[in-house]
PDB file of N, CA and C in Angstrom:
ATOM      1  N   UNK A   1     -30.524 101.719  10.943  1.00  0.00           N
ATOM      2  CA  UNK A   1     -31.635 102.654  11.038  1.00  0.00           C
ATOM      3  C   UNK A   1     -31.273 103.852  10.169  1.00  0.00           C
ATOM      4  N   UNK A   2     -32.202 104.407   9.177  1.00  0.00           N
ATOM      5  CA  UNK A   2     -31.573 105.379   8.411  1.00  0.00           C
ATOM      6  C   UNK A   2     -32.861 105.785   7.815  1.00  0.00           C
ATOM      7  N   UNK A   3     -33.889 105.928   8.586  1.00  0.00           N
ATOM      8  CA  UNK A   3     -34.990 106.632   8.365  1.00  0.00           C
ATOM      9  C   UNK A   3     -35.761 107.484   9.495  1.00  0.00           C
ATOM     10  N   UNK A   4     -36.540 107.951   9.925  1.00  0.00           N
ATOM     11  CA  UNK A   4     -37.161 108.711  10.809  1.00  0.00           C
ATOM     12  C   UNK A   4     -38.052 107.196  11.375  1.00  0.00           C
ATOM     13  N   UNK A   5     -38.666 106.878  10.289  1.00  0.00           N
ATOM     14  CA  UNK A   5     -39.648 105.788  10.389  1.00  0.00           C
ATOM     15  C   UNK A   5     -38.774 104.501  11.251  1.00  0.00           C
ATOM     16  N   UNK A   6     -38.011 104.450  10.920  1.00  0.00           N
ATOM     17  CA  UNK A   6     -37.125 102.912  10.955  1.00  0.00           C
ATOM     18  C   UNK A   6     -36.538 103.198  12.985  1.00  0.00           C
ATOM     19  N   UNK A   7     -36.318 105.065  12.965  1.00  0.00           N
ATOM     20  CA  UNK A   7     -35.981 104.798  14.042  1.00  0.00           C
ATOM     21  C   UNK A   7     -37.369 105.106  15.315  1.00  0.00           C
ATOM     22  N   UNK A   8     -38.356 105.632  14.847  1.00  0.00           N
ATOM     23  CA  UNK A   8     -39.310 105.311  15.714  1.00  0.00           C
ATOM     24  C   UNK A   8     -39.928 104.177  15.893  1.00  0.00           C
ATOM     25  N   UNK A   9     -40.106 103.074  14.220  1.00  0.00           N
ATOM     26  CA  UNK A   9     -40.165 101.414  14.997  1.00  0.00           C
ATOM     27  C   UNK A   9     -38.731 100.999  15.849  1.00  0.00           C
ATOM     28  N   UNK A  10     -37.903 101.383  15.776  1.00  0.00           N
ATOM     29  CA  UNK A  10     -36.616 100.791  16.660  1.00  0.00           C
ATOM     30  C   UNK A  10     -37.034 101.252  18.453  1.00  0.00           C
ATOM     31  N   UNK A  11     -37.721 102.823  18.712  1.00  0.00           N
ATOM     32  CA  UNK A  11     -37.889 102.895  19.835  1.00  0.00           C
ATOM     33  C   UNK A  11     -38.829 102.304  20.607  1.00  0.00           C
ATOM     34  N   UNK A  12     -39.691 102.213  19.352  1.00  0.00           N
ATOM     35  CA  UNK A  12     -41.210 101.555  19.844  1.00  0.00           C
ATOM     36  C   UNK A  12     -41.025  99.887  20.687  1.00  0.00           C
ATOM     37  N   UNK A  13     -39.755  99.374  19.484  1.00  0.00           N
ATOM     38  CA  UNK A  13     -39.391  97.758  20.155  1.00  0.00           C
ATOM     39  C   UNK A  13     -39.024  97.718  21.623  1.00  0.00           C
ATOM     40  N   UNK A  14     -37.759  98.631  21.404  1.00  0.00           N
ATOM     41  CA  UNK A  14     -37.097  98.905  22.848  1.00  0.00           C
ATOM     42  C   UNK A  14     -38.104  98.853  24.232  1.00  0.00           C
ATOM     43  N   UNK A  15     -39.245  99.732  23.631  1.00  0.00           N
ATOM     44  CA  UNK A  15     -40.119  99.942  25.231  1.00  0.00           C
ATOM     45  C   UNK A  15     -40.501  98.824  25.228  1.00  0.00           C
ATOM     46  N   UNK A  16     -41.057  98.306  24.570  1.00  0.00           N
ATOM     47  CA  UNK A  16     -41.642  96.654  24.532  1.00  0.00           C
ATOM     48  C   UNK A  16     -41.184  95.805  25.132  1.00  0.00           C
ATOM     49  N   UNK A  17     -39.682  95.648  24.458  1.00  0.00           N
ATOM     50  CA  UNK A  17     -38.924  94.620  24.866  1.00  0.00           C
ATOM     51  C   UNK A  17     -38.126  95.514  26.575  1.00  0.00           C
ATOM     52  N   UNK A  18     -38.042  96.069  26.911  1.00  0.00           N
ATOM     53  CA  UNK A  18     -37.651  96.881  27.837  1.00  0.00           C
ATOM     54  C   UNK A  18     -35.898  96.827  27.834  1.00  0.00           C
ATOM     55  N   UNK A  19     -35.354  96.896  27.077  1.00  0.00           N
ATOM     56  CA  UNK A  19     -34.168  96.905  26.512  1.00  0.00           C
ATOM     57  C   UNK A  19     -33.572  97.563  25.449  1.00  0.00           C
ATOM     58  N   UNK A  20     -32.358  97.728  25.176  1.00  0.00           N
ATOM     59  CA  UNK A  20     -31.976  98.583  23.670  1.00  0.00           C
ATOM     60  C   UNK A  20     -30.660  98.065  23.294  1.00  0.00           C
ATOM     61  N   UNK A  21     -30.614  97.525  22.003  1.00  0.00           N
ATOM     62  CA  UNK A  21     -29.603  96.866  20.969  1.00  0.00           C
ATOM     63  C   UNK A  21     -28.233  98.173  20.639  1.00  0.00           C
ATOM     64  N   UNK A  22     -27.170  98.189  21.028  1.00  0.00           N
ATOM     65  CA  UNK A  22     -26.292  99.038  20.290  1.00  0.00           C
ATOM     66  C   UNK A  22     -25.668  98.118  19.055  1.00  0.00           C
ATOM     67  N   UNK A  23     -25.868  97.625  17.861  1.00  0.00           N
ATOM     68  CA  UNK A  23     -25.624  97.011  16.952  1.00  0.00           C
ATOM     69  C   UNK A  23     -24.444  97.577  16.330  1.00  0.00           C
ATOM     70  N   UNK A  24     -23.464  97.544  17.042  1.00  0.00           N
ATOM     71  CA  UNK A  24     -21.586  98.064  16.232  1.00  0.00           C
ATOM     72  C   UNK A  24     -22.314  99.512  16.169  1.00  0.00           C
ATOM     73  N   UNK A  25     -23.001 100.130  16.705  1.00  0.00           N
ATOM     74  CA  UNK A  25     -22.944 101.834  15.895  1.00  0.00           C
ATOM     75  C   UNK A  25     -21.873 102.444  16.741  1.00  0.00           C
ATOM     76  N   UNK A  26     -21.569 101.818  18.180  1.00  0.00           N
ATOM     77  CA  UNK A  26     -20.346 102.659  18.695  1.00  0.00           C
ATOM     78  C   UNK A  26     -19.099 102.562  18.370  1.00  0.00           C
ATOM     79  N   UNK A  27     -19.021 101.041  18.138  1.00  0.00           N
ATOM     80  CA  UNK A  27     -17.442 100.791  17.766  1.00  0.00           C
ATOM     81  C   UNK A  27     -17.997  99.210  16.861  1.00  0.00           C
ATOM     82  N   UNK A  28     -17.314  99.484  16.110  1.00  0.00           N
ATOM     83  CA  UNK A  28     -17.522  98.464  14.969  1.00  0.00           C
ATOM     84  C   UNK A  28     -16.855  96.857  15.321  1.00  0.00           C
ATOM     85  N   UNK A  29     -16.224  96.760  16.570  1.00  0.00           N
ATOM     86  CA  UNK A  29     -15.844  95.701  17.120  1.00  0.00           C
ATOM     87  C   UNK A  29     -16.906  94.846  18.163  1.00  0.00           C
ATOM     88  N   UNK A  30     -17.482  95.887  19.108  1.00  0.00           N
ATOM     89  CA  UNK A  30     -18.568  95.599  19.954  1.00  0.00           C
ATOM     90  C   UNK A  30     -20.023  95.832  20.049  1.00  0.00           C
ATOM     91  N   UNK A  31     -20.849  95.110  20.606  1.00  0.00           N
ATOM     92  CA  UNK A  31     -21.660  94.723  20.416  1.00  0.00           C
ATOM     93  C   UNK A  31     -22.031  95.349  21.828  1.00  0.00           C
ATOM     94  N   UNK A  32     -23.265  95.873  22.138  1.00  0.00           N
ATOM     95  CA  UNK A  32     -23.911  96.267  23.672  1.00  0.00           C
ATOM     96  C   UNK A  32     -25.328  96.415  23.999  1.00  0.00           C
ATOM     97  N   UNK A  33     -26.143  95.944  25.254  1.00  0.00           N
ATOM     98  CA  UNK A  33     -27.321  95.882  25.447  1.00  0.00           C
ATOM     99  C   UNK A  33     -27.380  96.884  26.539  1.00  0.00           C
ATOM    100  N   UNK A  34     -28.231  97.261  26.843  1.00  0.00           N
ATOM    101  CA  UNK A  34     -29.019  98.948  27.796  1.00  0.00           C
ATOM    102  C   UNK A  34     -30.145  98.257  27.982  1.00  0.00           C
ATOM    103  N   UNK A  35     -30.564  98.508  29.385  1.00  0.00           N
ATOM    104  CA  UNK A  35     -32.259  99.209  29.779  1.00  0.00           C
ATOM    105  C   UNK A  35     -31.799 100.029  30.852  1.00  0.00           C
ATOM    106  N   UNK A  36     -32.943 100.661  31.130  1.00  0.00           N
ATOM    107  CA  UNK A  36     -33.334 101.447  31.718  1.00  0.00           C
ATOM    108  C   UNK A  36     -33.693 101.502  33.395  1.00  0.00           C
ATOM    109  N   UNK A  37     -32.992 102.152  34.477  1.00  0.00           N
ATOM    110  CA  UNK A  37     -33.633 102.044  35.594  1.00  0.00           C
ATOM    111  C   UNK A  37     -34.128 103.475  36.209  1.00  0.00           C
ATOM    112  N   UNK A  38     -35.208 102.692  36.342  1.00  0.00           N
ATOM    113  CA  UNK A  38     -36.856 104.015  36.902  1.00  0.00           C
ATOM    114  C   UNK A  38     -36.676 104.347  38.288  1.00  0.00           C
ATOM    115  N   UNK A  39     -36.987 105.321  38.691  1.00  0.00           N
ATOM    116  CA  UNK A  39     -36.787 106.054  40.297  1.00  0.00           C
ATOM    117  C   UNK A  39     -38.315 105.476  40.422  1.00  0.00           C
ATOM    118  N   UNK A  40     -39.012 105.988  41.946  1.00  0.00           N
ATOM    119  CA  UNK A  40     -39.671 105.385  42.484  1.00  0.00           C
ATOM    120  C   UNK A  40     -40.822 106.652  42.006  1.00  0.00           C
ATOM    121  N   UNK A  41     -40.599 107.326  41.125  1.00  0.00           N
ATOM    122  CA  UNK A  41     -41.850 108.528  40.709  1.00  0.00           C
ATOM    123  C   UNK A  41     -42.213 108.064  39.151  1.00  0.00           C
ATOM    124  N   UNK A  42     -41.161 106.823  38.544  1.00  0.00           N
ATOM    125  CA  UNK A  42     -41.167 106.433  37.096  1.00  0.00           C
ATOM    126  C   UNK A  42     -40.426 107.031  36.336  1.00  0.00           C
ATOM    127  N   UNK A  43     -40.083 107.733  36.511  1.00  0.00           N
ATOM    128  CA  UNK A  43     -38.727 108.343  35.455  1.00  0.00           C
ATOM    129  C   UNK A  43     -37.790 107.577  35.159  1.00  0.00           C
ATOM    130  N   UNK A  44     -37.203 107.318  34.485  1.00  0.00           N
ATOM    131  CA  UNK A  44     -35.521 107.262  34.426  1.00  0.00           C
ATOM    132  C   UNK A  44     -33.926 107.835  35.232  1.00  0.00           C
ATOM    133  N   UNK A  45     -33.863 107.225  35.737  1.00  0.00           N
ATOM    134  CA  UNK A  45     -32.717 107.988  36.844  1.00  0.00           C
ATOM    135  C   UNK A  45     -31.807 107.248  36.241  1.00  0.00           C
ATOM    136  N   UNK A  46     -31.520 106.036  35.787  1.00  0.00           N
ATOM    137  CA  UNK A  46     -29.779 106.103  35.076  1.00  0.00           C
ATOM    138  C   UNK A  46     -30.202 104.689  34.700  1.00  0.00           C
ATOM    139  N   UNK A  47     -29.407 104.307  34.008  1.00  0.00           N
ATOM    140  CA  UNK A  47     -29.633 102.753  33.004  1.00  0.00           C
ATOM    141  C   UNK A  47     -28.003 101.946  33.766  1.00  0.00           C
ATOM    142  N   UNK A  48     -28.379 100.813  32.710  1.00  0.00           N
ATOM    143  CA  UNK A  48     -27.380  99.536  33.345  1.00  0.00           C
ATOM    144  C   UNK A  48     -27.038  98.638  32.197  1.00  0.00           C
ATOM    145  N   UNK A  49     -25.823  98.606  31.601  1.00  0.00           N
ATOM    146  CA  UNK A  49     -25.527  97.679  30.123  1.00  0.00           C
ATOM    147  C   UNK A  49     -24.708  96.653  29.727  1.00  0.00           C
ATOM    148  N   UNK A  50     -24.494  96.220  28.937  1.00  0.00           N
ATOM    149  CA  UNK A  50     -22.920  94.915  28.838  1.00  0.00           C
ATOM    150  C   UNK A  50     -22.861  95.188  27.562  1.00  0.00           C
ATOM    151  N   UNK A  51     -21.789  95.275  27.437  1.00  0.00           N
ATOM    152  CA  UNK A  51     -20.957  95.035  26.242  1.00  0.00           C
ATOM    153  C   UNK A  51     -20.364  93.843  25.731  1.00  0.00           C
ATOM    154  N   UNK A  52     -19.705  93.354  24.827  1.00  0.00           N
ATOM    155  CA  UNK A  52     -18.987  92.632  24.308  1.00  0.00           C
ATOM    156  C   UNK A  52     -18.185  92.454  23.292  1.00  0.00           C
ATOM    157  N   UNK A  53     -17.168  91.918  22.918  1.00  0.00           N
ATOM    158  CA  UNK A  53     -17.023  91.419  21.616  1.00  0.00           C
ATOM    159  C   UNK A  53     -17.653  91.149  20.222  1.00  0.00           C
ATOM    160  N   UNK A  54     -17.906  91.894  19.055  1.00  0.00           N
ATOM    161  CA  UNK A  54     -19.275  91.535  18.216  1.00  0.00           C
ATOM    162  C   UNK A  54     -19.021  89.950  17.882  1.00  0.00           C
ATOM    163  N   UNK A  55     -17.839  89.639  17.513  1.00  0.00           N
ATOM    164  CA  UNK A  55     -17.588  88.165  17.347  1.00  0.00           C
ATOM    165  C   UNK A  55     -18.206  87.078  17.992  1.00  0.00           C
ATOM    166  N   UNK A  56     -17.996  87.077  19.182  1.00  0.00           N
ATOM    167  CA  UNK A  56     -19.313  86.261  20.474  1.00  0.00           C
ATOM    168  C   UNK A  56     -20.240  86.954  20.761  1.00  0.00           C
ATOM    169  N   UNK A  57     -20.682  88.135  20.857  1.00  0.00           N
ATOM    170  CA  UNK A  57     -21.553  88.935  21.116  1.00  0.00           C
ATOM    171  C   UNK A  57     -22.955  89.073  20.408  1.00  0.00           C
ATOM    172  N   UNK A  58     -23.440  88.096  20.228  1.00  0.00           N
ATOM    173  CA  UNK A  58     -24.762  87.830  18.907  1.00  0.00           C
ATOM    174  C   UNK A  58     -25.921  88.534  19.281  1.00  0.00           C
ATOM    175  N   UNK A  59     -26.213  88.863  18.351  1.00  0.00           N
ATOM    176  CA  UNK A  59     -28.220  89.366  18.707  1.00  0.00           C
ATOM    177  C   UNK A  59     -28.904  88.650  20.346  1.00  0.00           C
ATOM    178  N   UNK A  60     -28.604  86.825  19.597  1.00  0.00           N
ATOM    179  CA  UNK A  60     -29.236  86.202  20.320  1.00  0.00           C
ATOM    180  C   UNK A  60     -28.904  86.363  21.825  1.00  0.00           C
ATOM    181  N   UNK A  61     -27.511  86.119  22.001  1.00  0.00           N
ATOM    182  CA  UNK A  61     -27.190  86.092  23.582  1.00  0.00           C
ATOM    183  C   UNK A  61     -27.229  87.720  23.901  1.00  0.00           C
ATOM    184  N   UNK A  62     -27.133  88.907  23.410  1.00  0.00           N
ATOM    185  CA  UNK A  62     -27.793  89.951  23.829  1.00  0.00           C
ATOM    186  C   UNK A  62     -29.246  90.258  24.108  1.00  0.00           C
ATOM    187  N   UNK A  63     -30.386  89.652  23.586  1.00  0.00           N
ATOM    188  CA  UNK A  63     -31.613  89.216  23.885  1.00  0.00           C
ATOM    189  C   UNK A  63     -31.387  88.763  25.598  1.00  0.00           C
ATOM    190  N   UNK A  64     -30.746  87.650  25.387  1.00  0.00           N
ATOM    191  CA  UNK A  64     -30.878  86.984  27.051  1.00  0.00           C
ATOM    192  C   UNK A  64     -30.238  87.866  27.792  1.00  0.00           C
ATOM    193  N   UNK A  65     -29.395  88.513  27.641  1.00  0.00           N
ATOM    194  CA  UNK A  65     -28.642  89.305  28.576  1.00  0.00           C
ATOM    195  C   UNK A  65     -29.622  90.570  28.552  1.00  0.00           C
ATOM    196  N   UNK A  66     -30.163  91.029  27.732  1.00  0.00           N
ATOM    197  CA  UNK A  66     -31.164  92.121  27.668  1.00  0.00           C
ATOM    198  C   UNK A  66     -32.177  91.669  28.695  1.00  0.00           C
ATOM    199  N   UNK A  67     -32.673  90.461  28.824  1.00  0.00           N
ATOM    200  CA  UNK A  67     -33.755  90.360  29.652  1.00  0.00           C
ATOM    201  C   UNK A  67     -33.353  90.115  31.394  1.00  0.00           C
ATOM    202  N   UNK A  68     -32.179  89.403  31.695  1.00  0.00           N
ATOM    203  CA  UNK A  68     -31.320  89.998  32.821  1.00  0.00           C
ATOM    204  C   UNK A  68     -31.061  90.827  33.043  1.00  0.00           C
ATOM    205  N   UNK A  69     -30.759  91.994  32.427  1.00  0.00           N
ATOM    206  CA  UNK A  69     -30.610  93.388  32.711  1.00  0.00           C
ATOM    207  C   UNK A  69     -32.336  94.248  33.236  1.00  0.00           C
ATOM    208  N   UNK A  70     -32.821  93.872  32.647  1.00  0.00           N
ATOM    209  CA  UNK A  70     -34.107  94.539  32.904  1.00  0.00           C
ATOM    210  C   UNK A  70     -34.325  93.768  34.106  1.00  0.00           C
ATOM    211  N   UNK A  71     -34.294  92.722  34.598  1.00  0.00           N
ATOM    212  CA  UNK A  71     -34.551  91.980  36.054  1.00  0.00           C
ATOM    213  C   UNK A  71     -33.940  92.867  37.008  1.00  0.00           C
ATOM    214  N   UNK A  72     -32.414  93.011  36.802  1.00  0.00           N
ATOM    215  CA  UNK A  72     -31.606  93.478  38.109  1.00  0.00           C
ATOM    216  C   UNK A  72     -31.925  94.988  37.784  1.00  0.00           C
ATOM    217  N   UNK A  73     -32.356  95.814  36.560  1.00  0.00           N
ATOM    218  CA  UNK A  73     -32.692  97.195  36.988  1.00  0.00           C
ATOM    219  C   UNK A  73     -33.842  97.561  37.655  1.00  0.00           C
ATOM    220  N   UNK A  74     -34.429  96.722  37.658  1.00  0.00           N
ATOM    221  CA  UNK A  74     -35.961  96.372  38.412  1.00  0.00           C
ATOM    222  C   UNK A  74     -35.693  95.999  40.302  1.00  0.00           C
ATOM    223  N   UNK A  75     -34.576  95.753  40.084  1.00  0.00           N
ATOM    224  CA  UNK A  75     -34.006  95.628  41.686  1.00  0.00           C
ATOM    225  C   UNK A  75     -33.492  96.936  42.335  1.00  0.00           C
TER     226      UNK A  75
END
């Protein structure tokens, strides 16, 4: 992401997909997925994530784990 533009389509996905990609920007080894968990007024009161290895850690199986995460923050 290295535009204004690039990172408001990046937030726009996130709400969509109800999840968020850390793509190596923290550490150039790992790979990590985020969403978000809502209090009972809709806000955001604190999130829930996994990390990994970038080596096993692919887009793809962060997708699936992205969409498990949004299940159990929903719990």
């Amino acid at each position: 992401i290295r535009t204004v533009e690039e990172f408001l389509d990046e937030m726009q996905e996130c709400r969509t997909r109800g999840f968020a990609f850390d793509e190596k920007e923290s550490s150039l080894d790992a790979r990590c997925v985020g969403a978000p968990i809502f209090g009972p007024k809709g806000g955001i009161i604190a999130a829930i994530s996994v990390s990994g290895p970038a080596v096993r850690y692919t887009r793809e199986i962060g997708a699936q784990v992205g969409e498990k995460l949004v299940c159990a923050a929903k719990e």
